[in-house]
Protein backbone atom coordinates (compact mmCIF):
# COMPACT_ATOMS: atom_id res chain seq x y z
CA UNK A 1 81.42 49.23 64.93
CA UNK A 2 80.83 51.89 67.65
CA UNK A 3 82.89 51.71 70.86
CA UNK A 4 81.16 53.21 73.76
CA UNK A 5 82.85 53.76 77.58
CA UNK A 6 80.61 54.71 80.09
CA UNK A 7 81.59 56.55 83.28
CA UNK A 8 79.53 56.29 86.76
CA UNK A 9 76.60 58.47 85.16
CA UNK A 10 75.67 56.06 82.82
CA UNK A 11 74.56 53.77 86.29
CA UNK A 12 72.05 56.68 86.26
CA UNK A 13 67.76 55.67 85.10
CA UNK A 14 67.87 58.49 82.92
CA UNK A 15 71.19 57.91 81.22
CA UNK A 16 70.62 54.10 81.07
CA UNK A 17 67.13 55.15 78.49
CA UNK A 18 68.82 57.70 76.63
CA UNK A 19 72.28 55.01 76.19
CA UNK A 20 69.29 52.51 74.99
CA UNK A 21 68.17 54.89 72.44
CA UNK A 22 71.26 55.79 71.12
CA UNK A 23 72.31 52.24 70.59
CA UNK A 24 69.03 51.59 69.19
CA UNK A 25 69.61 54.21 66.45
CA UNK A 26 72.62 53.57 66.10
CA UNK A 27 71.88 49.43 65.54
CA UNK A 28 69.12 50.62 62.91
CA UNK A 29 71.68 52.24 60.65
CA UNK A 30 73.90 48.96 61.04
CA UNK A 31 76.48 49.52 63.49
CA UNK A 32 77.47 47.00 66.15
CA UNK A 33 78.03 48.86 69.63
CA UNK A 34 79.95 47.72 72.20
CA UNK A 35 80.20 49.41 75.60
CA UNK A 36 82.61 49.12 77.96
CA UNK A 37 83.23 50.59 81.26
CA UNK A 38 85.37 53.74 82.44
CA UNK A 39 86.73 51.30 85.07
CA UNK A 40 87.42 48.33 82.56
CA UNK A 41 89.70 50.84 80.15
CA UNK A 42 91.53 51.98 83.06
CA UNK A 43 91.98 48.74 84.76
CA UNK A 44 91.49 45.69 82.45
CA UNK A 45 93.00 46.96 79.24
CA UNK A 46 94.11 43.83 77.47
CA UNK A 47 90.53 42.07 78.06
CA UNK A 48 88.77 45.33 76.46
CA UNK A 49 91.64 45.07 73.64
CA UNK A 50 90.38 41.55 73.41
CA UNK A 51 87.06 42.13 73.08
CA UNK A 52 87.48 44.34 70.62
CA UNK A 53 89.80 42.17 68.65
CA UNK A 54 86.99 39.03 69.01
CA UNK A 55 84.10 41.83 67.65
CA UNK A 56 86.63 42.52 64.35
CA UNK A 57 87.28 39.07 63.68
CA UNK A 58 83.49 38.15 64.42
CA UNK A 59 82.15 40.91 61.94
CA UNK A 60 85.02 40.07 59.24
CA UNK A 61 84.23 36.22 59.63
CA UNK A 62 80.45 37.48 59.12
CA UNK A 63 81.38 39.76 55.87
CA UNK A 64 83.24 37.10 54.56
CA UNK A 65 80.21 34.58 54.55
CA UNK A 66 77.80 37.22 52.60
């Protein structure tokens, strides 16, 4: 899993294709990203500590079933 927080730049055309990209690369070699916001880590902690935790037990729940 890849855990991405984007600042104001990433609002930005140009940032938004080259964010695309990397997740796209980053997908094909089998990593899950998940992005949050500067503003979400600073401010709403415990849901980005949730979502984190809901990703883990999604991908072990997924592992598990292989």
């Amino acid at each position: 899993m890849c855990i991405e927080i984007d600042g104001g730049s990433h609002l930005e055309q140009e940032q938004q294709e080259y964010d695309s990209a990397r997740t796209e690369v980053l997908e094909s070699i089998g990593c899950r990203v998940i992005r949050f916001t500067n503003s979400d880590v600073r401010y709403n902690i415990n849901a980005v500590a949730q979502g984190i935790l809901d990703i883990c037990s999604e991908l072990k729940s997924k592992k598990k079933n292989d």
